[in-house]
C-alpha atoms as a PDB file:
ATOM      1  CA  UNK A   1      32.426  48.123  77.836  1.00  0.00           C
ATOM      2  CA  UNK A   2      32.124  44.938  75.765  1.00  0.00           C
ATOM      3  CA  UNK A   3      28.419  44.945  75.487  1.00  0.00           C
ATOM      4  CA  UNK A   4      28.352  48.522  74.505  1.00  0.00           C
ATOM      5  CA  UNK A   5      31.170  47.611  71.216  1.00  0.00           C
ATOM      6  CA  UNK A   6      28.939  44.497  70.830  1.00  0.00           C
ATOM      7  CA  UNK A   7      25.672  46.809  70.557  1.00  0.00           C
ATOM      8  CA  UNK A   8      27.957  49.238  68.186  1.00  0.00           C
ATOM      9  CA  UNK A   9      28.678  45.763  65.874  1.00  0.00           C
ATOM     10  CA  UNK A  10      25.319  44.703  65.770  1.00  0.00           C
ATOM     11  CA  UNK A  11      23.589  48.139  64.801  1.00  0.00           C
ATOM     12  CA  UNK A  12      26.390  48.133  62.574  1.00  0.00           C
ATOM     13  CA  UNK A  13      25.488  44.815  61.177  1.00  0.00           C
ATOM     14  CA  UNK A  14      21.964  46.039  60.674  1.00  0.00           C
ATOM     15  CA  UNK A  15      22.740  48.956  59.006  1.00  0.00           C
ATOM     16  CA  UNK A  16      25.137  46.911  56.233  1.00  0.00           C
ATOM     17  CA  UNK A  17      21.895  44.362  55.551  1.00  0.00           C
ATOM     18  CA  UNK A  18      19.733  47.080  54.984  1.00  0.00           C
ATOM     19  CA  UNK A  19      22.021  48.563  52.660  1.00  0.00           C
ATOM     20  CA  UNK A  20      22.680  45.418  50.954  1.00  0.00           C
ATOM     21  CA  UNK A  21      19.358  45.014  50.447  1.00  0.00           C
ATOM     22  CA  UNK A  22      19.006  48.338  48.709  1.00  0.00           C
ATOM     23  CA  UNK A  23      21.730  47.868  46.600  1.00  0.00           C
ATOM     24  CA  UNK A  24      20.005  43.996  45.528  1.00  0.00           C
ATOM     25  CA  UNK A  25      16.580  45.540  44.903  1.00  0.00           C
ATOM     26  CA  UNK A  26      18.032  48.315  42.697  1.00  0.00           C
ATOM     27  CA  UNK A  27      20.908  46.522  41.026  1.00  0.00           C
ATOM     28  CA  UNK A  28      20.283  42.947  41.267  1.00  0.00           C
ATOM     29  CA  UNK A  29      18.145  42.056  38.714  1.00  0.00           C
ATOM     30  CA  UNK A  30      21.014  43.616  36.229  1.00  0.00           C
ATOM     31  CA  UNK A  31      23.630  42.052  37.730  1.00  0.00           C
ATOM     32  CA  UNK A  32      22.113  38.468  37.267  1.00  0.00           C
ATOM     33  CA  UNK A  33      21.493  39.657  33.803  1.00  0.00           C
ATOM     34  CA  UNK A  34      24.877  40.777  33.375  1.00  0.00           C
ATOM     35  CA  UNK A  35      26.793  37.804  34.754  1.00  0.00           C
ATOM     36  CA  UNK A  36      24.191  35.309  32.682  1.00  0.00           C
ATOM     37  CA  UNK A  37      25.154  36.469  29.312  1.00  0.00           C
ATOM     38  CA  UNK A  38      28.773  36.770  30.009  1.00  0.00           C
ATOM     39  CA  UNK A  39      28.283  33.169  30.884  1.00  0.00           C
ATOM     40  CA  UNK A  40      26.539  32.892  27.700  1.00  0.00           C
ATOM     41  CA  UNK A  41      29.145  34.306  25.407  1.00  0.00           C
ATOM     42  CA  UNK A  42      31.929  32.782  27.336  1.00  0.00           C
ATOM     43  CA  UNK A  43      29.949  29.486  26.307  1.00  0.00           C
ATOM     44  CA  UNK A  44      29.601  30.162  22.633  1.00  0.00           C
ATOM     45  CA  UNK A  45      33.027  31.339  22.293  1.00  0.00           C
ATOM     46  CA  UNK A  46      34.035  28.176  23.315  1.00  0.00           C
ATOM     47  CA  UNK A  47      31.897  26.332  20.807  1.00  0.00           C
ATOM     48  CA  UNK A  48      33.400  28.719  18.314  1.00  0.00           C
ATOM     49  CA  UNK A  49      36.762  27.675  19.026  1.00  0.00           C
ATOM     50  CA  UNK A  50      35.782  24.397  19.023  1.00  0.00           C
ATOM     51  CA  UNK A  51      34.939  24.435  16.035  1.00  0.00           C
ATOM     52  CA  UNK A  52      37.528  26.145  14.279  1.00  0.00           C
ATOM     53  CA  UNK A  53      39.706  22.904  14.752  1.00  0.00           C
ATOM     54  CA  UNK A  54      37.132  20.250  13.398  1.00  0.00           C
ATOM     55  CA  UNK A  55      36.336  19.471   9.402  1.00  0.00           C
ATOM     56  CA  UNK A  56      33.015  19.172   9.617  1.00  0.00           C
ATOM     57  CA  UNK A  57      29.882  21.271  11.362  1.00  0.00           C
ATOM     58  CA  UNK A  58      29.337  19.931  14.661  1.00  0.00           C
ATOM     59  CA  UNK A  59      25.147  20.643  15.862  1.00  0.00           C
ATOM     60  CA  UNK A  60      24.943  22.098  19.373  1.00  0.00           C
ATOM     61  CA  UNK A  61      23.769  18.718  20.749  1.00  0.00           C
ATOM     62  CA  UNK A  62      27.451  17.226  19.368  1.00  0.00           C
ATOM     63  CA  UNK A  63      28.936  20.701  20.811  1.00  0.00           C
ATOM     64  CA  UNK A  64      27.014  20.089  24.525  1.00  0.00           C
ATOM     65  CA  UNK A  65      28.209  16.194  24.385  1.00  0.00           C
ATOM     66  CA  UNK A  66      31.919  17.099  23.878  1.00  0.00           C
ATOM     67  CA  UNK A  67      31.859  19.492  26.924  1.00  0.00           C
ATOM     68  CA  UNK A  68      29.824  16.960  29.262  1.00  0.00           C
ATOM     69  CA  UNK A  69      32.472  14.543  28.672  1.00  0.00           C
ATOM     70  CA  UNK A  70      35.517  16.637  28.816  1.00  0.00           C
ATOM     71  CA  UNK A  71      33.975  18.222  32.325  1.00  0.00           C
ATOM     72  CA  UNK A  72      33.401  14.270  33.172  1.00  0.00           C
ATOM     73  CA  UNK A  73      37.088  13.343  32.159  1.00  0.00           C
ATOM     74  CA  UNK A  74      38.266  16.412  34.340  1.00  0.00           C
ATOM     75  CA  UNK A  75      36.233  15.349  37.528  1.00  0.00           C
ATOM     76  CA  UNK A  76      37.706  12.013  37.356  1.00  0.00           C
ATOM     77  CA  UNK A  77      41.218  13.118  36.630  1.00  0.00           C
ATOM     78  CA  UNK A  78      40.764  14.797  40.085  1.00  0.00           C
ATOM     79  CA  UNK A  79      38.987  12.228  41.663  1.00  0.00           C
ATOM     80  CA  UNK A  80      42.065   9.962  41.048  1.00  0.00           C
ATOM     81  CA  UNK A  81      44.365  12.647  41.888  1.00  0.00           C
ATOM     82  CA  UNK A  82      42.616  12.861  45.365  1.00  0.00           C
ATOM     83  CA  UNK A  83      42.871   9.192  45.809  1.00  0.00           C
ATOM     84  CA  UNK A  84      46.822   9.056  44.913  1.00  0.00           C
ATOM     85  CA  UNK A  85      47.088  11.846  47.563  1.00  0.00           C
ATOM     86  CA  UNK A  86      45.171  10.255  50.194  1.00  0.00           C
ATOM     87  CA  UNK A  87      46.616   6.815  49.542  1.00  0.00           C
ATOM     88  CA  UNK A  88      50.263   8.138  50.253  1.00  0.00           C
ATOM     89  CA  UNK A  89      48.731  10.047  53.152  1.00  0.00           C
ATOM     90  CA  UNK A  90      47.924   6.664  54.419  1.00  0.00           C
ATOM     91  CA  UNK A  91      50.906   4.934  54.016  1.00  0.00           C
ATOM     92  CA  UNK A  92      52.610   8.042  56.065  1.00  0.00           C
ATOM     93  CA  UNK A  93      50.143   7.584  58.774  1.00  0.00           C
ATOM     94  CA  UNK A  94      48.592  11.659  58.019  1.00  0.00           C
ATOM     95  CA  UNK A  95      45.530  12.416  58.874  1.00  0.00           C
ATOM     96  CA  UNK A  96      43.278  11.986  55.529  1.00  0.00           C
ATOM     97  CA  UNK A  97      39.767  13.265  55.479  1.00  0.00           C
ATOM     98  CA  UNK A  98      39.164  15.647  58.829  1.00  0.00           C
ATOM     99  CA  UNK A  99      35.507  16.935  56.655  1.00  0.00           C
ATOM    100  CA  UNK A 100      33.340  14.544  59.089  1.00  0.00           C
ATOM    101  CA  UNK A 101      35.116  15.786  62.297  1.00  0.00           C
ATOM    102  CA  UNK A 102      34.769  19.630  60.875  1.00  0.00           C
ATOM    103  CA  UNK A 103      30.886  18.868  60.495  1.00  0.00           C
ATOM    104  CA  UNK A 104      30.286  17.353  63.710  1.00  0.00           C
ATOM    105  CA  UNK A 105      32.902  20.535  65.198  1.00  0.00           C
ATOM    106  CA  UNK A 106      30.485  23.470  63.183  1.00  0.00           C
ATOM    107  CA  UNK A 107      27.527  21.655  64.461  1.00  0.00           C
ATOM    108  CA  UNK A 108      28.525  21.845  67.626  1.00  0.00           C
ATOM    109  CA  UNK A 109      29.267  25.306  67.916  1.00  0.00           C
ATOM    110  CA  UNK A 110      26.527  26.276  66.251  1.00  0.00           C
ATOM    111  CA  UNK A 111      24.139  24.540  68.074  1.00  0.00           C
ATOM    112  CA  UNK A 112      25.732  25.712  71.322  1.00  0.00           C
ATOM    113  CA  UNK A 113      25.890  29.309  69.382  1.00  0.00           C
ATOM    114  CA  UNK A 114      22.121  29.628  68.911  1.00  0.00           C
ATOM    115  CA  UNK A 115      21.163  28.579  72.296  1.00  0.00           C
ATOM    116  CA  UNK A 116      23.003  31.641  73.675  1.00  0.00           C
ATOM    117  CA  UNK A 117      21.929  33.656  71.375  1.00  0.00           C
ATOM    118  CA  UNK A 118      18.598  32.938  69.540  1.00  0.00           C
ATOM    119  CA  UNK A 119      15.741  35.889  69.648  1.00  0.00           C
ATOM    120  CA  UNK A 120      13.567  34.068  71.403  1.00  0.00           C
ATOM    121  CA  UNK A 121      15.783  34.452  74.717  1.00  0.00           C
ATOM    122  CA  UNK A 122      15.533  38.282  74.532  1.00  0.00           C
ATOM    123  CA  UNK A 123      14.832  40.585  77.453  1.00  0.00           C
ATOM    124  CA  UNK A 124      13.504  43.054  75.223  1.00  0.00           C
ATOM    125  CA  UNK A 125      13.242  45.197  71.792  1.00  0.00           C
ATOM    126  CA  UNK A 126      16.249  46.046  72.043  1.00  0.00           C
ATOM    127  CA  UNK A 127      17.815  42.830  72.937  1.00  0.00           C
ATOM    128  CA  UNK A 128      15.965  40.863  70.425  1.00  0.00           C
ATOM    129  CA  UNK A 129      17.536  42.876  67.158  1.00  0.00           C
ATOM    130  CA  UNK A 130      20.821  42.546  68.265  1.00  0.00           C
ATOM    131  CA  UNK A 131      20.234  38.672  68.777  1.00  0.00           C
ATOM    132  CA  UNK A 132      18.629  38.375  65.630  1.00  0.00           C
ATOM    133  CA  UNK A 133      21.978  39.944  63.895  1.00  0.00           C
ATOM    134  CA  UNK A 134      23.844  37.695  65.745  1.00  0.00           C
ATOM    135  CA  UNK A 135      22.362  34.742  64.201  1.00  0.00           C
ATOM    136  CA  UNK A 136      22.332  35.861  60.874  1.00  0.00           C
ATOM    137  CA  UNK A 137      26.125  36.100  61.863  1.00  0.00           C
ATOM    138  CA  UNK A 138      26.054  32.347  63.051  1.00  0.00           C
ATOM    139  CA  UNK A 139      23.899  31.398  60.313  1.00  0.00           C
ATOM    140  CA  UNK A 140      26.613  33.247  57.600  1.00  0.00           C
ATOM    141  CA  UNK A 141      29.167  31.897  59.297  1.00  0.00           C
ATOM    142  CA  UNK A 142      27.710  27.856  59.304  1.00  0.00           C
ATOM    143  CA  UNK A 143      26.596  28.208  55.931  1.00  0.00           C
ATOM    144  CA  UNK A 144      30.704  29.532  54.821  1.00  0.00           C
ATOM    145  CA  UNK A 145      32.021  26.505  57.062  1.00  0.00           C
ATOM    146  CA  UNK A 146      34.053  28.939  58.844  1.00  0.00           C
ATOM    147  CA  UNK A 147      34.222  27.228  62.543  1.00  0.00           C
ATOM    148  CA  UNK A 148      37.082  30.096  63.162  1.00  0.00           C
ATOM    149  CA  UNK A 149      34.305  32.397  63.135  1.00  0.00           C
ATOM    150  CA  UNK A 150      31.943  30.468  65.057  1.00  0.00           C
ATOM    151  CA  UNK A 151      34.448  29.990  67.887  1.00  0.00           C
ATOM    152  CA  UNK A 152      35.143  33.504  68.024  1.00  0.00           C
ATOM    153  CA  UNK A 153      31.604  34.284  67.986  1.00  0.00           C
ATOM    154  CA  UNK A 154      30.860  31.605  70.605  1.00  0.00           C
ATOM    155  CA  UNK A 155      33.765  33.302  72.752  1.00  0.00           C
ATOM    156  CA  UNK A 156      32.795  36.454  72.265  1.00  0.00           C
ATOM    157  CA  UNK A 157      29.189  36.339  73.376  1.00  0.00           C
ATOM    158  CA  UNK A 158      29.490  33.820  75.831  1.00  0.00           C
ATOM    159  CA  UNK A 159      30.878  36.546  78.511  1.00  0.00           C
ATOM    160  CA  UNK A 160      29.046  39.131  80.087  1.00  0.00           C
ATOM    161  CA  UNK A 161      29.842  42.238  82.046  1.00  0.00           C
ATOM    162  CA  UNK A 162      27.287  40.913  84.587  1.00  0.00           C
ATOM    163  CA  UNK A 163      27.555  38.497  86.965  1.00  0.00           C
ATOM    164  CA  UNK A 164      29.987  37.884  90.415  1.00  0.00           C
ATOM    165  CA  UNK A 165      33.791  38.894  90.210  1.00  0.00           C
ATOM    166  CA  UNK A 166      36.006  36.726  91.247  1.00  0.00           C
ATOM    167  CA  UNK A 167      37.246  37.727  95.281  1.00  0.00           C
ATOM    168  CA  UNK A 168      41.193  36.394  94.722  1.00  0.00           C
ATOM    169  CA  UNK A 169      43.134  39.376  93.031  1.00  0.00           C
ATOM    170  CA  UNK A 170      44.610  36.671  90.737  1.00  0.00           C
ATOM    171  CA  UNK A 171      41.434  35.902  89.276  1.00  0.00           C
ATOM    172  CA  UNK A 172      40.437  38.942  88.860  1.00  0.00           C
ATOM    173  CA  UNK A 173      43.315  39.993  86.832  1.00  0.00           C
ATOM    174  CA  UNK A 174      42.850  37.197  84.649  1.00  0.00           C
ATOM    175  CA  UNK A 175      39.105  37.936  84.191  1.00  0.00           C
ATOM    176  CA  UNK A 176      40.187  41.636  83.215  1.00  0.00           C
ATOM    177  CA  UNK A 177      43.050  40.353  80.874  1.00  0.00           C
ATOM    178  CA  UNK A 178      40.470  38.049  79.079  1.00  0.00           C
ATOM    179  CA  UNK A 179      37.915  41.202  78.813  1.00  0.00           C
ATOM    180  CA  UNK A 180      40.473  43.052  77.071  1.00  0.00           C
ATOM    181  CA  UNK A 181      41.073  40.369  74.686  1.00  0.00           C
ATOM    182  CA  UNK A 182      37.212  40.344  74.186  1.00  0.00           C
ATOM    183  CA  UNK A 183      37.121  44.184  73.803  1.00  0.00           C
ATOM    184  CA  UNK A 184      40.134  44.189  71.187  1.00  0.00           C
ATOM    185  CA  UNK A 185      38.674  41.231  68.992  1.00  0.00           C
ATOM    186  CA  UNK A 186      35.223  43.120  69.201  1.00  0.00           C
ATOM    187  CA  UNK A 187      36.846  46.284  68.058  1.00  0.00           C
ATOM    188  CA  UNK A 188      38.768  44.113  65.130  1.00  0.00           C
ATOM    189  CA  UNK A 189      35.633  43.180  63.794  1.00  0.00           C
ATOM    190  CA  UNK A 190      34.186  46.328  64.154  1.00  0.00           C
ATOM    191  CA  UNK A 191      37.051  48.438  62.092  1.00  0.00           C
ATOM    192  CA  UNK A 192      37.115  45.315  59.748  1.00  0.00           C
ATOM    193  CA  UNK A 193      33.154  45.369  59.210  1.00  0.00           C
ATOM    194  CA  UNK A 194      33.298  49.473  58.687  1.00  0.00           C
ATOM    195  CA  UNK A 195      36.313  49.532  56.409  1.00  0.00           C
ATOM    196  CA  UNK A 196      34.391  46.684  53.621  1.00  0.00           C
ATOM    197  CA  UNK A 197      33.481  48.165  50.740  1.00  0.00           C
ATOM    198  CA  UNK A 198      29.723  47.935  51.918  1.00  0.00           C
ATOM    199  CA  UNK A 199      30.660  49.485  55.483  1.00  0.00           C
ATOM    200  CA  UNK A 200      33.033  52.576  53.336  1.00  0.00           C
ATOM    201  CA  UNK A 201      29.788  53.489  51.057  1.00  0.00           C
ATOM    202  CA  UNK A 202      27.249  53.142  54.287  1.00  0.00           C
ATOM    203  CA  UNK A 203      29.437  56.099  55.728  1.00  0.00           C
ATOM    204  CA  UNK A 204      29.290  58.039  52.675  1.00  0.00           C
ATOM    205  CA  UNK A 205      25.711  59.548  53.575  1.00  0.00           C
ATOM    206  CA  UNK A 206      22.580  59.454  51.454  1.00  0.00           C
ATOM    207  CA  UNK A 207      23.398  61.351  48.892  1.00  0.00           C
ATOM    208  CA  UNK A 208      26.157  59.574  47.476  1.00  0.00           C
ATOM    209  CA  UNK A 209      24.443  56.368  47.842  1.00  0.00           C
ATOM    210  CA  UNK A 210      22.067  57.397  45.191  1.00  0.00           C
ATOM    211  CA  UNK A 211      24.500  58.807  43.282  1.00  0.00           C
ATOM    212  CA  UNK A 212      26.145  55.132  43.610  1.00  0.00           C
ATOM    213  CA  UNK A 213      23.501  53.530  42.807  1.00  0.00           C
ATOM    214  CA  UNK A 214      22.812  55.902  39.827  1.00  0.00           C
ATOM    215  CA  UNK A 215      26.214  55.172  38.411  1.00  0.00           C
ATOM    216  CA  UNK A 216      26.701  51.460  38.894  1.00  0.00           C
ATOM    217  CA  UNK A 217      23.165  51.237  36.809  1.00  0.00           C
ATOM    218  CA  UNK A 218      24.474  53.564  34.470  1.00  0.00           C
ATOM    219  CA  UNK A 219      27.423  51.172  34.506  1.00  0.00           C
ATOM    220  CA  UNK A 220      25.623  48.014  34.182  1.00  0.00           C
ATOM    221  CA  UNK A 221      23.647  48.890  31.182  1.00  0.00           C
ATOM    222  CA  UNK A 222      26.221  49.686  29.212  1.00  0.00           C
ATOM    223  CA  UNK A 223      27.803  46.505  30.022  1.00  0.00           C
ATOM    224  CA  UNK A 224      24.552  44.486  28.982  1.00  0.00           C
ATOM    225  CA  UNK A 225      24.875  46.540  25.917  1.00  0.00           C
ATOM    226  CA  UNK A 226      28.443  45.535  24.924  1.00  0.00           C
ATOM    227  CA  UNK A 227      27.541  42.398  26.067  1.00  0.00           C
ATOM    228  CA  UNK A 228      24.384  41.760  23.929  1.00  0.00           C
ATOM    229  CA  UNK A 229      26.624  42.541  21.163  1.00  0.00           C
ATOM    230  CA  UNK A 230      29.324  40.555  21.863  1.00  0.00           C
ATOM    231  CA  UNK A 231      26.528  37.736  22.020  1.00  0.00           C
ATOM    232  CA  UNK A 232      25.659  38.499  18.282  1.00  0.00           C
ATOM    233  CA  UNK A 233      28.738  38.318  16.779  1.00  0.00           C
ATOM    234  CA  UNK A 234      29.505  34.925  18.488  1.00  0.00           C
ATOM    235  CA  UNK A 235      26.300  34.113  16.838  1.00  0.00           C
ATOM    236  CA  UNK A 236      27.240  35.468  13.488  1.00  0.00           C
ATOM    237  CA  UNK A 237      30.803  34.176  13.611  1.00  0.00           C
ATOM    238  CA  UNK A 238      29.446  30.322  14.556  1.00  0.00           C
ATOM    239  CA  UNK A 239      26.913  30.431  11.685  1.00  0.00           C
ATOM    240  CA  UNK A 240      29.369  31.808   9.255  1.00  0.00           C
ATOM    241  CA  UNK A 241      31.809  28.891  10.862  1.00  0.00           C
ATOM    242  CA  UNK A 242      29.109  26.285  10.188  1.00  0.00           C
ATOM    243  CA  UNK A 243      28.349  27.405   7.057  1.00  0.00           C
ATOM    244  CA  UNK A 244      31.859  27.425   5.871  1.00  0.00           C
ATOM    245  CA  UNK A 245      32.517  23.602   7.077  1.00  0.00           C
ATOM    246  CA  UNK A 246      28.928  22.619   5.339  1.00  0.00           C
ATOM    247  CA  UNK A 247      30.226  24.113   1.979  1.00  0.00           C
ATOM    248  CA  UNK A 248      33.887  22.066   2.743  1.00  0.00           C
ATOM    249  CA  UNK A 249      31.703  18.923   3.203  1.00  0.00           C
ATOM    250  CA  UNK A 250      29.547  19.011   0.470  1.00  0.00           C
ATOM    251  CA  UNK A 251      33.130  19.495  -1.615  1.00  0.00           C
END
């Protein structure tokens, strides 16, 4: 039963990737677009408020020098902020930096992970695809630092359906209780993965893919539009700003 809801996750898995990737190929390249000139404006805006509270025009070099330093003066506000923290820590006797010990733990299981798993231990086709989705589910998970996941993974796949059963009734039940609890956390993922947002519009058929995909481009270039123009009258509104405090200057 368990290898037939793990075969269910990993076609599953598959399925979502491929989508993903035909929602990137489509919609990416907008998106980046999209979320660069937000960044853009967002940017300029703050210049323009900047400069609203100065008396003279400040260049974009001054403009770029004021916001290095004031990130620089946040870092280290922080910086000293974690220090106070882990200084009182100290003097309590807590535990004060556990980041090494979660490195050499997600290691660890990942390591032990992808010996159980990698493609290159597959019996066949078949075999092989679902390992390679399970690494790209080990590799996800390493690359989030989520050990959580990895240890679930790690129990998950470690068990088989093969293999001796235990002769004392005892163990047996406690080999079928743990199965269950394999079972049910497969299953959990498997609702979970299917109810995303990704795993909702995979079950949605073909057609309204496209029309998905139609609309969120439809959607996205409007939003490049408004956002092109919000872009110019940033622009406008900072040269009309720095024209103003040249003319005050020259008073």
């Amino acid at each position: 039963m368990s290898t037939q809801v793990r075969q269910l996750l990993a076609e599953e898995e598959t399925e979502q990737q491929g989508l993903r990737r035909t929602i990137d190929e489509r919609l990416g390249s907008l998106r980046r677009e999209a979320e660069r000139l937000k960044a853009e404006c967002e940017r300029m805006e703050a210049r323009l408020e900047r400069l609203s509270f100065v008396s003279r025009s400040l260049s974009d070099d001054e403009l770029d020098r004021e916001e290095e330093k004031s990130r620089a003066d946040e870092a280290a506000w922080w910086a000293e902020w974690r220090h106070r923290r882990s200084s009182r820590q100290d003097r309590h006797g807590e535990v004060v930096n556990r980041s090494s010990d979660d490195d050499i733990t997600l290691r660890q299981l990942y390591k032990a992970l992808a010996r159980l798993v990698h493609p290159d231990l597959a019996a066949d086709s078949r075999d092989r695809a679902q390992r390679e989705t399970l690494m790209r589910m080990a590799n996800e998970a390493r690359d989030a630092g989520d050990v959580e996941q990895l240890r679930r993974l790690l129990a998950i796949w470690a068990r088989t359906d093969d293999g001796p059963r235990p002769r004392e009734v005892e163990a047996m039940q406690a080999r079928v209780a743990q199965l269950r609890v394999e079972i049910g956390e497969l299953r959990r993922q498997l609702a979970q993965s299917r109810m995303s947002s990704i795993g909702l519009l995979l079950r949605r058929g073909e057609a309204e893919i496209r029309q998905y995909l139609r609309g969120e481009e439809v959607r996205l270039r409007r939003e490049l539009a408004t956002l092109r123009l919000r872009r110019r009258r940033v622009l406008r509104q900072l040269e009309e700003r720095r024209q103003h405090l040249n003319v005050r200057g020259g008073e």
